[in-house]
C-alpha atoms as a PDB file:
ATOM      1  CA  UNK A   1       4.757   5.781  30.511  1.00  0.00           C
ATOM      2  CA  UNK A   2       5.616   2.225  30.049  1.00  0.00           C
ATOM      3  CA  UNK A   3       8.191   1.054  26.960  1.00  0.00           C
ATOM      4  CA  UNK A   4       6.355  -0.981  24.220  1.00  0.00           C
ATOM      5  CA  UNK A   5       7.912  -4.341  23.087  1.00  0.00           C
ATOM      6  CA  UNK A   6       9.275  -1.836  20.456  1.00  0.00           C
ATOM      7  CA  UNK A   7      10.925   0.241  22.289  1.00  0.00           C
ATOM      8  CA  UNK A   8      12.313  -2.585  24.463  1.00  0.00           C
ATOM      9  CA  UNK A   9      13.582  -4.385  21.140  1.00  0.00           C
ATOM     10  CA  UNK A  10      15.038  -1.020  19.364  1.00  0.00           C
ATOM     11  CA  UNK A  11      17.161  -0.415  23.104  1.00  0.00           C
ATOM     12  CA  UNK A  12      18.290  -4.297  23.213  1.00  0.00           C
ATOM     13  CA  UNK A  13      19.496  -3.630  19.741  1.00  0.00           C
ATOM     14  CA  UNK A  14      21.142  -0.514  20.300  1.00  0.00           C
ATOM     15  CA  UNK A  15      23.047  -2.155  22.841  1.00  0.00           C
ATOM     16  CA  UNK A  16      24.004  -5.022  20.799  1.00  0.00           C
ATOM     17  CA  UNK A  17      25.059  -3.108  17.727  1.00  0.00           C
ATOM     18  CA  UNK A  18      26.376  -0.129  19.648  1.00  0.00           C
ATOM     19  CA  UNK A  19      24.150   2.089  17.377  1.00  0.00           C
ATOM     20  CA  UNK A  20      22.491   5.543  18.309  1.00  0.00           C
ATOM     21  CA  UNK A  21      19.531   6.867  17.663  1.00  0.00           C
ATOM     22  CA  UNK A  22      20.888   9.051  15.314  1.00  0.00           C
ATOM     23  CA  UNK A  23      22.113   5.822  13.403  1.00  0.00           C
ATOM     24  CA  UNK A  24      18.798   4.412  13.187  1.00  0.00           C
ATOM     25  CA  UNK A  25      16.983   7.201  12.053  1.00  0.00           C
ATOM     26  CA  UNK A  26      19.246   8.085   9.316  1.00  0.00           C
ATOM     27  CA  UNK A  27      19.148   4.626   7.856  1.00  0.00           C
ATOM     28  CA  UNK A  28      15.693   5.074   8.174  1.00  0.00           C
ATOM     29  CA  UNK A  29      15.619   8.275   6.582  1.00  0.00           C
ATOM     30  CA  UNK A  30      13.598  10.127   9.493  1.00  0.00           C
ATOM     31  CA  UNK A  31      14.567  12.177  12.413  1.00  0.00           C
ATOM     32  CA  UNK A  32      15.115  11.070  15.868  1.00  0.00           C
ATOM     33  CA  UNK A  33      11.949  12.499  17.163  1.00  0.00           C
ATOM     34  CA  UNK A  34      10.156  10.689  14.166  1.00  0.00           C
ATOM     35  CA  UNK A  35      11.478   7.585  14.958  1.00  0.00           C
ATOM     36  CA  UNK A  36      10.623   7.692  18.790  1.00  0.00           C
ATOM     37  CA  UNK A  37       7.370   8.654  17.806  1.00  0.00           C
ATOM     38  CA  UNK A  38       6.590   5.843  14.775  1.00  0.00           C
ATOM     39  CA  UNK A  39       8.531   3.157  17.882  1.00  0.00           C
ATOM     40  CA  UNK A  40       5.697   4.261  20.358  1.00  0.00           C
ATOM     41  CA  UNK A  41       2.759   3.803  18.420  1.00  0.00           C
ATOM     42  CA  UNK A  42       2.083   7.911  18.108  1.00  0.00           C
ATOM     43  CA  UNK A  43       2.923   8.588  13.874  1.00  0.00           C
ATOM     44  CA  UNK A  44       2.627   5.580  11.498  1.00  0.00           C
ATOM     45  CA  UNK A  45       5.148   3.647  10.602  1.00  0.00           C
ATOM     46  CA  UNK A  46       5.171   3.097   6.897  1.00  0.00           C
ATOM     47  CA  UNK A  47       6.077  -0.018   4.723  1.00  0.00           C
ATOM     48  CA  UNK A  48       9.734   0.967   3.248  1.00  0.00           C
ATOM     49  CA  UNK A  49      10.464   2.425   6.859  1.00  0.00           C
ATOM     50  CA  UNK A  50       9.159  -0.678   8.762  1.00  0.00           C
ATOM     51  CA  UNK A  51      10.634  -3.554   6.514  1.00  0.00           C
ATOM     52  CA  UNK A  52      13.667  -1.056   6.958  1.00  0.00           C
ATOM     53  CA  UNK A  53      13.402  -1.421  10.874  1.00  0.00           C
ATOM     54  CA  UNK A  54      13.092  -4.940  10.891  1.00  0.00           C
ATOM     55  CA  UNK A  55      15.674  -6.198   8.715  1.00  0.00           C
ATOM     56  CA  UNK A  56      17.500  -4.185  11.010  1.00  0.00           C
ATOM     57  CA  UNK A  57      16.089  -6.051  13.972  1.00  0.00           C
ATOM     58  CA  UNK A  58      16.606  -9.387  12.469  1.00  0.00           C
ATOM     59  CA  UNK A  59      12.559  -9.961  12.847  1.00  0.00           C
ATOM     60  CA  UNK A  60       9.775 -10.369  10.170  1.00  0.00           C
ATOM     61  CA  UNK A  61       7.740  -7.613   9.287  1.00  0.00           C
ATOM     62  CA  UNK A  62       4.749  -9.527  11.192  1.00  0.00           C
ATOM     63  CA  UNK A  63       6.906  -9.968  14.093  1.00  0.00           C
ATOM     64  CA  UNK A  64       7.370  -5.785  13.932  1.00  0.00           C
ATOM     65  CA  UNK A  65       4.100  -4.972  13.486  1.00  0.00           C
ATOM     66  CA  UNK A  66       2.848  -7.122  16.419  1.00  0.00           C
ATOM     67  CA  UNK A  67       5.402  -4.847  18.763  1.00  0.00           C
ATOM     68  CA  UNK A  68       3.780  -1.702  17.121  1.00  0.00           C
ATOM     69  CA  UNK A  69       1.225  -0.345  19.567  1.00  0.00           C
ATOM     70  CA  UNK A  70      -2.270  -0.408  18.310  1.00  0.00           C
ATOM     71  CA  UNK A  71      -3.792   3.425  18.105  1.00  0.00           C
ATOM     72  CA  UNK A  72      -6.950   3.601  19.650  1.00  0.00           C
ATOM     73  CA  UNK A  73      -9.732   5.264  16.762  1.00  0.00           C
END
């Protein structure tokens, strides 16, 4: 399975910051798993959690949601 521009940005960060995973779902408030799976598109990503995330990330919340892969209904 290919990364999404998320996923991408979140390990560029991680890099960067020298933050884990564990970090940045504790600041988030969620569990690893649960942030993998709200990065990749497969469990919504809400509001407090994404501005969260993209303060984080240094990006809008537009420029977030754009990386956020787009659940097919």
């Amino acid at each position: 399975m290919a990364q999404t521009q998320l996923e991408k940005a979140l390990e560029h960060f991680k890099i960067d910051s020298g933050m884990t995973n564990d970090d940045i779902a504790d600041l988030l408030g969620v569990s690893r798993q649960t942030l993998w799976s709200k990065v990749r598109g497969d469990t919504p990503i809400n509001f407090k959690q994404a501005k969260q995330l993209a303060d984080l990330l240094g990006m809008t919340l537009e420029e977030l949601y754009d990386m956020v892969p787009k659940t097919e209904e």
